[in-house]
Protein backbone atom coordinates (compact mmCIF):
# COMPACT_ATOMS: atom_id res chain seq x y z
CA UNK A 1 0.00 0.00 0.00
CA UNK A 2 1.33 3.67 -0.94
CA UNK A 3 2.10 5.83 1.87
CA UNK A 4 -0.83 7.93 3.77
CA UNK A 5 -0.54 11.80 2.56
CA UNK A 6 -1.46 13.81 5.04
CA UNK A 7 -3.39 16.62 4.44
CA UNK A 8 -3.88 20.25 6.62
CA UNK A 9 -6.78 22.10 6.10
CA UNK A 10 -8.82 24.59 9.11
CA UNK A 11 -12.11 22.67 7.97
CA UNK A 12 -12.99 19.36 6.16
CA UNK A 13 -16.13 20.15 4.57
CA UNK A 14 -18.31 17.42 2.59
CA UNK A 15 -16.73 19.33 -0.70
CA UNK A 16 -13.31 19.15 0.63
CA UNK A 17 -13.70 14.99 1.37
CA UNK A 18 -15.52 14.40 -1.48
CA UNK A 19 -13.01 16.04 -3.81
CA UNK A 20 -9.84 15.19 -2.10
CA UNK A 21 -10.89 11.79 -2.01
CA UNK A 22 -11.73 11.80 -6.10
CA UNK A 23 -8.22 13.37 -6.84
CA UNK A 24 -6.09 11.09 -4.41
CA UNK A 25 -7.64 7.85 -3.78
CA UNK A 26 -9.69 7.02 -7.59
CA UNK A 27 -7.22 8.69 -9.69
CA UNK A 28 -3.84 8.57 -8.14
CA UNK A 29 -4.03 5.76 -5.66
CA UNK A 30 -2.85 7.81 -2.96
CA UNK A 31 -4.81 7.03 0.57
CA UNK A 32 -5.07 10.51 2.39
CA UNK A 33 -6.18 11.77 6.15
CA UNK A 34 -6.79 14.99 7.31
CA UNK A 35 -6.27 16.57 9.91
CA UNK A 36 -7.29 20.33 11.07
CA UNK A 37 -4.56 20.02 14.38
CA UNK A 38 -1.32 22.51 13.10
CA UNK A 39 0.76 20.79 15.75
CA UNK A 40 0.32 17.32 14.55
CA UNK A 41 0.93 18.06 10.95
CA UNK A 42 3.91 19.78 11.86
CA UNK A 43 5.49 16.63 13.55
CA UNK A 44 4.76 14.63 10.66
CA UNK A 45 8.04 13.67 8.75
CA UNK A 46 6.82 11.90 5.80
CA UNK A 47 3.87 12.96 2.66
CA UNK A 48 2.37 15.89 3.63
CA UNK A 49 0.28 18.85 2.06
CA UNK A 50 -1.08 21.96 3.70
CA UNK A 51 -4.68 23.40 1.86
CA UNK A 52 -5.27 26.92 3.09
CA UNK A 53 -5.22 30.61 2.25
CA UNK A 54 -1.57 30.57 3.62
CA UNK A 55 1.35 28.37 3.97
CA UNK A 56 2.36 27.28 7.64
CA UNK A 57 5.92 26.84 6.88
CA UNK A 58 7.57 26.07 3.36
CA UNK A 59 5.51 22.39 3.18
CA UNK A 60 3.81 21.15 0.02
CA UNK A 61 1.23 24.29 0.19
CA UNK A 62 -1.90 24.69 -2.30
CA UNK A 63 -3.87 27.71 -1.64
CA UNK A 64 -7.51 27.36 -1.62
CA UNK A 65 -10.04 29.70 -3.83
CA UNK A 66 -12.76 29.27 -1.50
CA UNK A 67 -15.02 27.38 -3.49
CA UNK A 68 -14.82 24.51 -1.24
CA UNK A 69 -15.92 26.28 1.72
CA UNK A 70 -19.09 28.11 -0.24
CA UNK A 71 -22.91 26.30 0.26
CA UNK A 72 -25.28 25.93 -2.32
CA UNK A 73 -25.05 27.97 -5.88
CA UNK A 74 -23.36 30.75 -6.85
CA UNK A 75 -22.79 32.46 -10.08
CA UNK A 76 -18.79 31.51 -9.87
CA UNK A 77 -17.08 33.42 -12.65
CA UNK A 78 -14.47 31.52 -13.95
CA UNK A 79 -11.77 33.23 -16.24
CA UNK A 80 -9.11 30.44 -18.21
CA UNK A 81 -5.57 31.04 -18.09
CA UNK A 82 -2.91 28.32 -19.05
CA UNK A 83 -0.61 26.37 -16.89
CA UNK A 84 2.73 24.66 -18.80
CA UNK A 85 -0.18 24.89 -22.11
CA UNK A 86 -2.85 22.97 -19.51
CA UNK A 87 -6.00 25.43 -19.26
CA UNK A 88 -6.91 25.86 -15.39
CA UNK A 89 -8.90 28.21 -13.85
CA UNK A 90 -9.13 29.85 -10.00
CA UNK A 91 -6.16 31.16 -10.01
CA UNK A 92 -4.19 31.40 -6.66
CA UNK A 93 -0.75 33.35 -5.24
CA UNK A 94 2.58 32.73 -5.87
CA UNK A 95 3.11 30.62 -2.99
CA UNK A 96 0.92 28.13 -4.07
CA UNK A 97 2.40 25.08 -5.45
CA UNK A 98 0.08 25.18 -7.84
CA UNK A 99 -0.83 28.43 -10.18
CA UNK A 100 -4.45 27.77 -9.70
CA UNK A 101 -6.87 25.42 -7.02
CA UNK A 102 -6.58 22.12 -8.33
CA UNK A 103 -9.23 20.67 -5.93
CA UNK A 104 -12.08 23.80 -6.70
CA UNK A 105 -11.72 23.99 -10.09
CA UNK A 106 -11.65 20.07 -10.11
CA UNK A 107 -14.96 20.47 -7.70
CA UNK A 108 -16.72 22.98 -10.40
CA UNK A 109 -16.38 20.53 -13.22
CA UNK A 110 -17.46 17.28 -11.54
CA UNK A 111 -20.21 18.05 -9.65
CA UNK A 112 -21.96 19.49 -12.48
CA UNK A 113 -22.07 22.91 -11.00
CA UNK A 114 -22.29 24.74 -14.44
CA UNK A 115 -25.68 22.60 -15.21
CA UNK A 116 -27.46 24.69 -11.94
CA UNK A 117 -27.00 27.99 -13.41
CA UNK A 118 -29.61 28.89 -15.82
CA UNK A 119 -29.02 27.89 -19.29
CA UNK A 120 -30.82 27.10 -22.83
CA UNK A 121 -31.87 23.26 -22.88
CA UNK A 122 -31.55 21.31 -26.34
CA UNK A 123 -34.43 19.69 -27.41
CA UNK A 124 -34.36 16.75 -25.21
CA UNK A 125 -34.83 19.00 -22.02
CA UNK A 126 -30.83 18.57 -21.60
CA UNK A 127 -28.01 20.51 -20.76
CA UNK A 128 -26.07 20.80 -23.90
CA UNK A 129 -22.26 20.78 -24.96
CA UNK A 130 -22.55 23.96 -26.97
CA UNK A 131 -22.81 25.97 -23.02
CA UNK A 132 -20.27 23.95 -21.00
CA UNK A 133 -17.09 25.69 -20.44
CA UNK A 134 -15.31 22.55 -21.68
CA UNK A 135 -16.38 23.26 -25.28
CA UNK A 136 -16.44 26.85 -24.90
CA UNK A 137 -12.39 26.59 -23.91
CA UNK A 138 -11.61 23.65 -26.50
CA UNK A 139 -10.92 21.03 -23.69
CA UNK A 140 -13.70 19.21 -23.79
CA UNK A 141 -11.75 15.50 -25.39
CA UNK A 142 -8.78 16.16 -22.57
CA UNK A 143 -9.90 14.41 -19.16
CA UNK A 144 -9.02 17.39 -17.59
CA UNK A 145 -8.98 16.76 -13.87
CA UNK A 146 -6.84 13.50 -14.17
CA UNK A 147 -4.55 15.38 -16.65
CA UNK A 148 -4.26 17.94 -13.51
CA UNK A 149 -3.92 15.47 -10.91
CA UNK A 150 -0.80 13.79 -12.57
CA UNK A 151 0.51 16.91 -12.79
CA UNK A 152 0.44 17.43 -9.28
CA UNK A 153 1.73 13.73 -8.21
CA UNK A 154 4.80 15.04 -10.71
CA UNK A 155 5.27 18.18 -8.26
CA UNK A 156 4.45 16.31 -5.06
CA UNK A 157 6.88 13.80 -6.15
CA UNK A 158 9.85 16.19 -6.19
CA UNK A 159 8.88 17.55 -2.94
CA UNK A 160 9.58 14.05 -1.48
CA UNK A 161 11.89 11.95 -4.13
CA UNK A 162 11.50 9.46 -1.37
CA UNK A 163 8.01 8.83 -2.03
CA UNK A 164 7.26 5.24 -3.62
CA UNK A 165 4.19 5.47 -5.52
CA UNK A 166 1.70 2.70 -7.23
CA UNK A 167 -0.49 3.89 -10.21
CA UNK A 168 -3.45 2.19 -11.05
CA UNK A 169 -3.98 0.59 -14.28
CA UNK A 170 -6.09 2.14 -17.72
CA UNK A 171 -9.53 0.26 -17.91
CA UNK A 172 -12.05 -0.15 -20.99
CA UNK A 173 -15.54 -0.45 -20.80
CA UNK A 174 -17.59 -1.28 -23.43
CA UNK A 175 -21.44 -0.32 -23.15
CA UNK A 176 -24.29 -1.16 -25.87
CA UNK A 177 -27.52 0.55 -25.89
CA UNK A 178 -30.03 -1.52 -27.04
CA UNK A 179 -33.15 0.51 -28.02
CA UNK A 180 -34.04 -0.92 -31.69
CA UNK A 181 -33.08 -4.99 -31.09
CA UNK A 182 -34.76 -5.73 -34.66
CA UNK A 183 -34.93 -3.75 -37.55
CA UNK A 184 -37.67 -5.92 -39.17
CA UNK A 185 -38.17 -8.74 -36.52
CA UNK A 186 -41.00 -8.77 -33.70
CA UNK A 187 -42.44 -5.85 -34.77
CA UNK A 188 -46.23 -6.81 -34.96
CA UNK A 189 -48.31 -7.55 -38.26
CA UNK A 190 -49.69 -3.31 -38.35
CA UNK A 191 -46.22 -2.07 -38.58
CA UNK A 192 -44.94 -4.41 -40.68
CA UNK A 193 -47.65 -3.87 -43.43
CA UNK A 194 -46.82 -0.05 -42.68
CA UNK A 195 -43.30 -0.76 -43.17
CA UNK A 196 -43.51 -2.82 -46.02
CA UNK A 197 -46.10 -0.30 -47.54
CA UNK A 198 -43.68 2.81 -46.88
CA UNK A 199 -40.65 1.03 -48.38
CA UNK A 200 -42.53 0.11 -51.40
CA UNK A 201 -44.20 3.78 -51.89
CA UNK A 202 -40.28 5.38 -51.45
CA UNK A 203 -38.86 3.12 -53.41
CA UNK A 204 -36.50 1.00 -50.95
CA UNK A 205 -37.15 -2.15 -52.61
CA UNK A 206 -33.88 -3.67 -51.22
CA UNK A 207 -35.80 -2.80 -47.76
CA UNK A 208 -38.60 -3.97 -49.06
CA UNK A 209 -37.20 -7.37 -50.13
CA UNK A 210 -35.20 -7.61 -47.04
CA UNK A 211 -38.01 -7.29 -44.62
CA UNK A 212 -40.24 -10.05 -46.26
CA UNK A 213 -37.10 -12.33 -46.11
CA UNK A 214 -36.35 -11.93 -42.51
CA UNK A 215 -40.64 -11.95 -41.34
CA UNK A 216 -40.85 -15.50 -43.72
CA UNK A 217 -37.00 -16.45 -42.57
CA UNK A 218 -34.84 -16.72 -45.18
CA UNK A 219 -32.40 -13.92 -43.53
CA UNK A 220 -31.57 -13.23 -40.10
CA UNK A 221 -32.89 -9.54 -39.01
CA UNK A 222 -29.67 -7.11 -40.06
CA UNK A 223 -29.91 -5.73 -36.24
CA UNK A 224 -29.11 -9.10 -34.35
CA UNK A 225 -25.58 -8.72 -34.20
CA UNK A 226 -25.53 -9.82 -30.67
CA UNK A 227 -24.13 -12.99 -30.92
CA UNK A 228 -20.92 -10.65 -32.86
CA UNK A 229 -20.78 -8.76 -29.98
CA UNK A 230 -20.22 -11.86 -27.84
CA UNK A 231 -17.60 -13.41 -29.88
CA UNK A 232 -15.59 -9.93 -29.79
CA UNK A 233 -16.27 -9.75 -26.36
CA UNK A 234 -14.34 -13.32 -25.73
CA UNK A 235 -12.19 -12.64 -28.49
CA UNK A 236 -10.35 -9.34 -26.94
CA UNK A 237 -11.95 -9.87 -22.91
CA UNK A 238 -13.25 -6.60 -22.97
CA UNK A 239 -15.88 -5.95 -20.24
CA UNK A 240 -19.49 -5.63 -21.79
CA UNK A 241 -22.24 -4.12 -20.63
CA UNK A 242 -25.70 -4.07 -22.18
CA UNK A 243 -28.50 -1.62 -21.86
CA UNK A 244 -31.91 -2.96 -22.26
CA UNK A 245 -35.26 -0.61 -23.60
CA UNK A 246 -38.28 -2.23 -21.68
CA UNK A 247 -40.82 0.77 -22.18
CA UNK A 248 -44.48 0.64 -23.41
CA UNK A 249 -44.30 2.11 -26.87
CA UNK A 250 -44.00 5.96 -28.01
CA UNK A 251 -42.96 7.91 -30.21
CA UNK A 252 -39.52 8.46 -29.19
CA UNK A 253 -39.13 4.61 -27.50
CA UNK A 254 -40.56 2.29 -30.46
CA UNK A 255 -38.59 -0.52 -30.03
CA UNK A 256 -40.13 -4.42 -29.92
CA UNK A 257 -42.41 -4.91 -26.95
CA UNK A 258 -41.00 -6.37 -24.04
CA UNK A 259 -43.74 -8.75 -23.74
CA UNK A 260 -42.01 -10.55 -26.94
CA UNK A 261 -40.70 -13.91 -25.91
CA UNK A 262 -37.49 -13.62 -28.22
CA UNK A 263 -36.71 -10.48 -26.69
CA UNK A 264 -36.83 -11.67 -23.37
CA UNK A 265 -34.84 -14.72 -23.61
CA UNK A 266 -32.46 -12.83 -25.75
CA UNK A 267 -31.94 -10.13 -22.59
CA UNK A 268 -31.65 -13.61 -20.48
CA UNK A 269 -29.16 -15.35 -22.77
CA UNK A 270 -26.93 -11.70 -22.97
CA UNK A 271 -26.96 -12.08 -19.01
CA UNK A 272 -25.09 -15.09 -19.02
CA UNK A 273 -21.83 -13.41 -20.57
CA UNK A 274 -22.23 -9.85 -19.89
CA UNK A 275 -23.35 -7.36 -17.44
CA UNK A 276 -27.19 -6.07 -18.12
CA UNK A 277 -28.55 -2.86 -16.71
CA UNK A 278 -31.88 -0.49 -17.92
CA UNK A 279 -32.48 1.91 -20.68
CA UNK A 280 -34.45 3.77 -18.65
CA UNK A 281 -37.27 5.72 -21.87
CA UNK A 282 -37.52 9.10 -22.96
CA UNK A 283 -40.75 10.11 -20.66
CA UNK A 284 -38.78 8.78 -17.24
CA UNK A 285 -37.13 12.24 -17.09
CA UNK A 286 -40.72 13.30 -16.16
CA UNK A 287 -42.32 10.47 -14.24
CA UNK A 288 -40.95 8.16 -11.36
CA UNK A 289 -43.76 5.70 -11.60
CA UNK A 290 -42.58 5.03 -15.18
CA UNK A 291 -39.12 4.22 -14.22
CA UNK A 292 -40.00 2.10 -11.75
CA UNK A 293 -42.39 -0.27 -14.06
CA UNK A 294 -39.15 -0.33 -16.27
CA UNK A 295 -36.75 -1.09 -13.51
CA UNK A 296 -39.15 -4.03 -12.00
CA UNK A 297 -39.60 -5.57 -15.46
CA UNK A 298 -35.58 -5.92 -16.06
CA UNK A 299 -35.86 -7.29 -12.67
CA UNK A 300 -37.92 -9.66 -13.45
CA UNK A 301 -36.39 -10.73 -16.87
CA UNK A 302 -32.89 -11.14 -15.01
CA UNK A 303 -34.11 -12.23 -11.80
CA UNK A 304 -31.71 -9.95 -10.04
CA UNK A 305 -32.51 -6.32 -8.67
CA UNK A 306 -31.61 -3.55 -11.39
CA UNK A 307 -28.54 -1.51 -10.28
CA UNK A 308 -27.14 -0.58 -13.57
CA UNK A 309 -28.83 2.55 -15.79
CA UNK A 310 -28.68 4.87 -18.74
CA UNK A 311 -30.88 7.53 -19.63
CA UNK A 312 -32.31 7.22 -23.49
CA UNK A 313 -31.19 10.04 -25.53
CA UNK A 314 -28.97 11.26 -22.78
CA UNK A 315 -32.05 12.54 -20.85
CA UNK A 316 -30.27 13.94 -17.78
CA UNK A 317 -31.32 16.92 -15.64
CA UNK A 318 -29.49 17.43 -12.65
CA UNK A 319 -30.03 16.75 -9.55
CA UNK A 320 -33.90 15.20 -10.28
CA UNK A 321 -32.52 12.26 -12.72
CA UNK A 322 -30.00 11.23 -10.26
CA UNK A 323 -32.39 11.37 -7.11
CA UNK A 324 -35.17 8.91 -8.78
CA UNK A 325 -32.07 6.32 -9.36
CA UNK A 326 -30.84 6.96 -5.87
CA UNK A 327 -34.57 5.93 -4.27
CA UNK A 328 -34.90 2.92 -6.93
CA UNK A 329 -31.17 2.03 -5.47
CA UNK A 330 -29.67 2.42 -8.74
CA UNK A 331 -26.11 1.78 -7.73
CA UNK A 332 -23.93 3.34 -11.29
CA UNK A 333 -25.27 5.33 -13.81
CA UNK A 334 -23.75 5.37 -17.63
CA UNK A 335 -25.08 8.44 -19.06
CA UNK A 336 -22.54 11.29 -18.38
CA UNK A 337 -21.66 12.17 -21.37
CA UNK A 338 -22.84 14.14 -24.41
CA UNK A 339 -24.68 12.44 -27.32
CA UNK A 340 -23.67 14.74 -30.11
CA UNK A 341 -20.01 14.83 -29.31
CA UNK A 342 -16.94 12.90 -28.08
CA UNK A 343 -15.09 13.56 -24.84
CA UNK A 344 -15.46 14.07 -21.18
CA UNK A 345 -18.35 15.67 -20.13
CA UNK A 346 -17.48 15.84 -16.63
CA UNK A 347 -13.56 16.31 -17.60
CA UNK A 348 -12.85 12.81 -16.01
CA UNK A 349 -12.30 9.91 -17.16
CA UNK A 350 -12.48 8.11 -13.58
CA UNK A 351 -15.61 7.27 -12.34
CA UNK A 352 -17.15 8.91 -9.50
CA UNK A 353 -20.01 9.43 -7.23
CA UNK A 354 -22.66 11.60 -7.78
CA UNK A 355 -22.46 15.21 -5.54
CA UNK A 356 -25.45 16.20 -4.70
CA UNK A 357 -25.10 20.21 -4.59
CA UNK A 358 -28.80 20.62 -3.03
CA UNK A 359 -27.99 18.39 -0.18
CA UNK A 360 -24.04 19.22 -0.03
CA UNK A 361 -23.54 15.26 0.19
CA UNK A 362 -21.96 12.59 -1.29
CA UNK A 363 -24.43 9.98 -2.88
CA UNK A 364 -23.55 6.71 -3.06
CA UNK A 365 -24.42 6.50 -7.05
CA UNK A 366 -21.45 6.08 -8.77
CA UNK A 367 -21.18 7.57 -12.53
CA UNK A 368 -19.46 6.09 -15.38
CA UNK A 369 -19.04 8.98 -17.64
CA UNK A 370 -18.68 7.47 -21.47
CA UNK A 371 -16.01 9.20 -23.98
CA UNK A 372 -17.30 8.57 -27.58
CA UNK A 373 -20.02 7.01 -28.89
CA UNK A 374 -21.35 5.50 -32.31
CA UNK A 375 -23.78 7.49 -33.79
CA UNK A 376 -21.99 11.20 -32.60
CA UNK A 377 -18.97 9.85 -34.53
CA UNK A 378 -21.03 8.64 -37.63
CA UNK A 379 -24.27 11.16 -37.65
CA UNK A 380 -23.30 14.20 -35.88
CA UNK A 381 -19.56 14.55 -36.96
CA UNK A 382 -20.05 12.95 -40.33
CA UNK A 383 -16.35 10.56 -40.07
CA UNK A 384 -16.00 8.12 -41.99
CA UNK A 385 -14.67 4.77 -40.27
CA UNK A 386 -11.13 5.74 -40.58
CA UNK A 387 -11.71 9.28 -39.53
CA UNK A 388 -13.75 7.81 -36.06
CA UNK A 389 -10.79 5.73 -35.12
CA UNK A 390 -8.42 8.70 -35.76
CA UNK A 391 -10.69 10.61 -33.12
CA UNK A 392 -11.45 6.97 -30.56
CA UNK A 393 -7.41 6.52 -30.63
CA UNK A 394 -6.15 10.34 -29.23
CA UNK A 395 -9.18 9.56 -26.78
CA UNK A 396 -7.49 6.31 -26.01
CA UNK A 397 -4.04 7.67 -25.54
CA UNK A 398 -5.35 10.41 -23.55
CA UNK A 399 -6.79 7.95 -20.59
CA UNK A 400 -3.94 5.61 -20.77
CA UNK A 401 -1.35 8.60 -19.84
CA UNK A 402 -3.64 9.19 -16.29
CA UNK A 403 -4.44 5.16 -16.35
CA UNK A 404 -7.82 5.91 -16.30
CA UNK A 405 -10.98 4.00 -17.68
CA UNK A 406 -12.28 4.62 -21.00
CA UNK A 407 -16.10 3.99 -21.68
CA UNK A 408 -17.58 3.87 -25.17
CA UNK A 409 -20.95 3.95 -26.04
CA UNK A 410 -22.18 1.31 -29.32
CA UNK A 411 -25.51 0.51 -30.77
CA UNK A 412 -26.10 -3.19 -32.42
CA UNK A 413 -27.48 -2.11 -35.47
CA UNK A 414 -23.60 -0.43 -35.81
CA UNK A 415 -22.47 -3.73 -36.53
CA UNK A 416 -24.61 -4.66 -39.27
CA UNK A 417 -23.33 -3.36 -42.09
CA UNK A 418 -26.49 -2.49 -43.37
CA UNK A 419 -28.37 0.55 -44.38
CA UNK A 420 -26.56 3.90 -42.75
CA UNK A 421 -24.28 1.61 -41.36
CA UNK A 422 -22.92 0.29 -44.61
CA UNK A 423 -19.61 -0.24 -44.66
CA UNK A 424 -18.86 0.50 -40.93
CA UNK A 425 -19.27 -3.57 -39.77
CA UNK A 426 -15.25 -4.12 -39.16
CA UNK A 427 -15.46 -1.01 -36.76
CA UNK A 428 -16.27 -1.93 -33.47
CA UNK A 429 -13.87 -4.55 -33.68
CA UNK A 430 -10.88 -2.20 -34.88
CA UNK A 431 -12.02 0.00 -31.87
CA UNK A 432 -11.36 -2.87 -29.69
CA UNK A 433 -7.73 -3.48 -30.61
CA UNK A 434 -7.24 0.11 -30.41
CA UNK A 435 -8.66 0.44 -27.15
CA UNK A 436 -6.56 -2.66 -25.37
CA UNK A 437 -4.32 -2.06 -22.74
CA UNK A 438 -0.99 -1.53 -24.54
């Protein structure tokens, strides 16, 4: 085990533990005490840090912005300077170790704090890239507050070259959201007259074609790549986890029904070799009771409670989303992230537990924020399949220099090769050996 940095501060708020504890123990492996006694930091010989508006002696000093301190929210202006071509912001004194507060500005950006202050929502109700000061300040694919904290370990190391330090080791995790299981499959007989109708009437007569030879089985529906994604998932041992859609149809959920045998035993058969968890539908955002029905039917399915979540199109407000998972004991949550671009919505790419700003707490969901995902890369950015893996392997490199996990966000029908996705069916797996631990 590493050594125990000790830490000064006058007062160990819940902000102060929460993000001491993110920046020390999950990303650098460091365990940490405090203590708020001068005299007995003073006697100790070995790792030690003082956090304060002014140094005690000539320790390891960092000078705090006040942040930290603060209740509730307040309209924090934040101004962007540079440190060695790094932005930061709260900037500090020169007797600071650090030009700017590592652990307030690292507070600011995971605890959501911009999404409180008023702002324009995107059409899904949801707190959009375009207004985050990640994309306004072009940092938004650098994992910011890891990039910071190694940073830190460097100058903390040369305070005490005696210090013998264990990193932890780069993860992948590779997620699937499942909302369309079938393209032509399982869909009833109205909508697949409708369907058949529609592709005839525009013309799609390859659809058209397709469609009658998957209903009559001559084909195998272009979306059931699952048994691909299992293979792979041997193939390179990546860690898989699958998100299932179990809502009553609408206009924005309209996958199969979840009363479909096949689509139950399929979600039963995908729980033997892979972690399973809940697409929780578009219309949870606004109603508990909804999420609940969803969550007991997975739970059923699976026979094991539902802990695992992700919000269909990214549907996140903050703090109301995270509260309903909290009191259906949701235990992570995979949908920290932005659906229209790649990169680190909460500039980390180490999980972490949900901060709950109106109660000034630490909840015990923990969020897995996601880095890229399919259809941003191939809708919203336009890359081709070379172009995507450009963009998936500076992501890549980025977490393995601050060995931190990368998540990735895939749909099934990505594999298929058909339709939009033409072309594009040797991707996921090129993702995977770029992705690997090196």
């Amino acid at each position: 085990m590493a050594d125990e940095l000790l830490i000064y501060t006058p007062k160990v708020t819940p902000r102060v533990s929460y993000i001491f504890k993110h920046i020390f123990v999950r990303i650098l492996n460091i365990p940490i005490k405090f203590t708020s006694t001068i005299e007995e930091f003073v006697a100790h010989d070995n790792l030690k840090m003082s956090y304060c508006k002014a140094p005690l002696g000539n320790e390891f000093f960092i000078q705090s912005h006040g942040l930290l301190l603060e209740q509730g929210i307040n309209d924090t202006e934040i101004s962007i300077s540079q440190w060695e071509s790094t932005p930061c912001f709260f900037s500090v004194g020169k007797k600071s170790k650090l030009p700017f507060d590592i652990f307030a500005a690292s507070f600011y950006l995971l605890s959501r704090y911009e999404e409180y202050l008023p702002s324009v929502l995107d059409e899904n109700d949801c707190f959009p890239a375009e207004q985050s000061i990640a994309f306004k300040n072009n940092f938004l694919d650098k994992p910011l507050i890891d990039v910071w904290a190694y940073k830190m370990l460097k100058s903390l190391k040369e305070t005490f070259p005696e210090y013998n330090y264990k990193a932890k080791k780069y993860q992948y995790i590779s997620t699937f959201t499942i909302n369309q299981t079938f393209l032509f499959k399982s869909k009833g007989i109205i909508r697949s007259i409708i369907g058949s109708v529609f592709d005839l009437f525009t013309f799609k007569l390859f659809n058209f074609w397709m469609r009658i030879a998957t209903l009559v089985g001559i084909k195998e529906d272009p979306h059931n790549t699952f048994d691909k994604i299992i293979t792979l998932q041997k193939k390179y041992d990546v860690k898989t986890i699958f998100f299932f859609l179990l809502s009553n149809y609408t206009t924005f959920d309209n996958n199969i029904s979840f009363t479909k045998r096949n689509y139950t035993s399929l979600i039963k058969s995908i729980a033997d070799y892979a972690r399973v968890g809940l697409l929780a539908s578009y219309f949870t955002l606004e109603d508990e009771e909804i999420l609940k029905k969803e969550s007991k039917r997975l739970e059923r399915i699976i026979n094991t409670p539902t802990t695992l979540s992700k919000q269909h199109y990214g549907r996140n407000q903050l703090p109301e989303t995270y509260h309903k998972l909290i009191d259906l004991n949701i235990e992570e949550d995979y949908t920290m992230g932005y659906p229209k671009h790649v990169g680190f919505k909460a500039s980390t790419c180490t999980p972490f537990y949900f901060y709950d700003l109106d109660f000034e707490i630490q909840t015990p969901l923990k969020v897995f924020p996601y880095a890229f995902n399919d259809n941003a890369l191939r809708f919203h950015m336009q890359l081709s399949p070379k172009q995507a893996l450009m963009r998936i392997n500076h992501l890549a490199n980025m977490v393995k220099q601050v060995n931190g996990t990368l998540i990735s966000v895939f749909h099934n029908d990505s594999l298929s090769n058909y339709g939009p996705w033409k072309y594009w069916d040797q991707f996921y797996e090129e993702v995977l050996k770029c992705v690997k631990a090196d």
